[in-house]
Protein backbone atom coordinates (compact mmCIF):
# COMPACT_ATOMS: atom_id res chain seq x y z
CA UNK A 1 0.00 0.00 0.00
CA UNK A 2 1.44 3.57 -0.66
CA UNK A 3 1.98 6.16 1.81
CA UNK A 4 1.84 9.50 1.10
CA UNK A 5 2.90 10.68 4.42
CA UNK A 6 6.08 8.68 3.86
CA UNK A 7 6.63 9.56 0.23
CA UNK A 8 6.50 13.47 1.68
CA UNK A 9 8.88 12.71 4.61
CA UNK A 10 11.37 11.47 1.92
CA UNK A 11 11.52 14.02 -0.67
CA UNK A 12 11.00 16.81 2.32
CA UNK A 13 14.14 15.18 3.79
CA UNK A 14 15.92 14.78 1.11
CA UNK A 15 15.48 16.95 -2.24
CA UNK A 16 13.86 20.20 -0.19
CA UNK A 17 15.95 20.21 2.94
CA UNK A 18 19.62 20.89 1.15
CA UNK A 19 18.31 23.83 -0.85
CA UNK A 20 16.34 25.88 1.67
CA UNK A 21 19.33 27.32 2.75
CA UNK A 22 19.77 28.82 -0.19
CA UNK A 23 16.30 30.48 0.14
CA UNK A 24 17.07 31.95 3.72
CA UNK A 25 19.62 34.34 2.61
CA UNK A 26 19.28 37.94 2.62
CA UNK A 27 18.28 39.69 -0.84
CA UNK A 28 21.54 41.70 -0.39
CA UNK A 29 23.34 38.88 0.78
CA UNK A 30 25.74 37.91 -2.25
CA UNK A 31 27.71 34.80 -2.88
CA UNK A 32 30.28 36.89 -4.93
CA UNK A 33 31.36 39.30 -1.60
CA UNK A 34 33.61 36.98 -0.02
CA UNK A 35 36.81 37.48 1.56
CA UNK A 36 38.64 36.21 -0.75
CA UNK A 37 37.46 37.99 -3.38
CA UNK A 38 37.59 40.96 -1.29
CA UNK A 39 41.31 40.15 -0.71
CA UNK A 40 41.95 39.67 -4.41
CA UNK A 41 40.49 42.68 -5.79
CA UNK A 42 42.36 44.40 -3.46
CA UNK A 43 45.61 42.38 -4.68
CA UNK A 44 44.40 43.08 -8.15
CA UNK A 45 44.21 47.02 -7.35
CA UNK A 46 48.14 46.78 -5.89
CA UNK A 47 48.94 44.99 -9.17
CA UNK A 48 47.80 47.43 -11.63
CA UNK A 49 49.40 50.06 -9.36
CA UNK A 50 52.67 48.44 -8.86
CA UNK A 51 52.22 47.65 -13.18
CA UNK A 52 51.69 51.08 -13.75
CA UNK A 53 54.81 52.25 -11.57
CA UNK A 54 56.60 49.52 -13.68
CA UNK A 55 57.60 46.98 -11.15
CA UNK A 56 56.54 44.10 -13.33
CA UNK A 57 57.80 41.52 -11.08
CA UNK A 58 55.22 42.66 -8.26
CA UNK A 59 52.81 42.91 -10.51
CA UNK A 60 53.18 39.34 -11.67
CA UNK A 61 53.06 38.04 -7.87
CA UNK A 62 50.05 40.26 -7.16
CA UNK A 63 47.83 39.35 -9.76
CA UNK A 64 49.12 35.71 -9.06
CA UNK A 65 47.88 35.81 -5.81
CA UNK A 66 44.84 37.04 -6.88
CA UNK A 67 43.78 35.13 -8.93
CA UNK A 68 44.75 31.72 -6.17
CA UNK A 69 42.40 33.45 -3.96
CA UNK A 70 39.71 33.84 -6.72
CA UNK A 71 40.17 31.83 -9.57
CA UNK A 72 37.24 33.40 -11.61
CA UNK A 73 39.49 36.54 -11.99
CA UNK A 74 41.66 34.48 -14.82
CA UNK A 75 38.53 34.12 -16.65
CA UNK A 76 37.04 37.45 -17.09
């Protein structure tokens, strides 16, 4: 015999449970504002400074380290 009530527990449980987190957040709360990324864009900033002061080798390591501490920056 089928059970709804059981059927509900299980997909409740596990397909609806994992992704209401994602539903809690704050509007304004974004994924993207991280520290990390907040520590790379400030990496990338020194980089382009220390790039236009032409200290290449700084440069190099700065936009190196940002982009380990937010790989996405590589891609844009």
């Amino acid at each position: 015999m089928f059970h709804l009530h059981k059927f509900c527990a299980v997909f409740l449980s596990f397909y609806l449970l994992p992704v209401l987190p994602v539903f809690a957040q704050a509007p304004d709360a974004s994924p993207y504002l991280t520290k990390n990324r907040m520590a790379a864009l400030q990496a990338l900033k020194a980089g382009k400074a220390a790039e236009a002061a032409g200290d290449f080798d700084k440069a190099g390591t700065l936009y190196e380290k940002a982009i380990r501490l937010h790989p996405n920056f590589d891609k844009a």
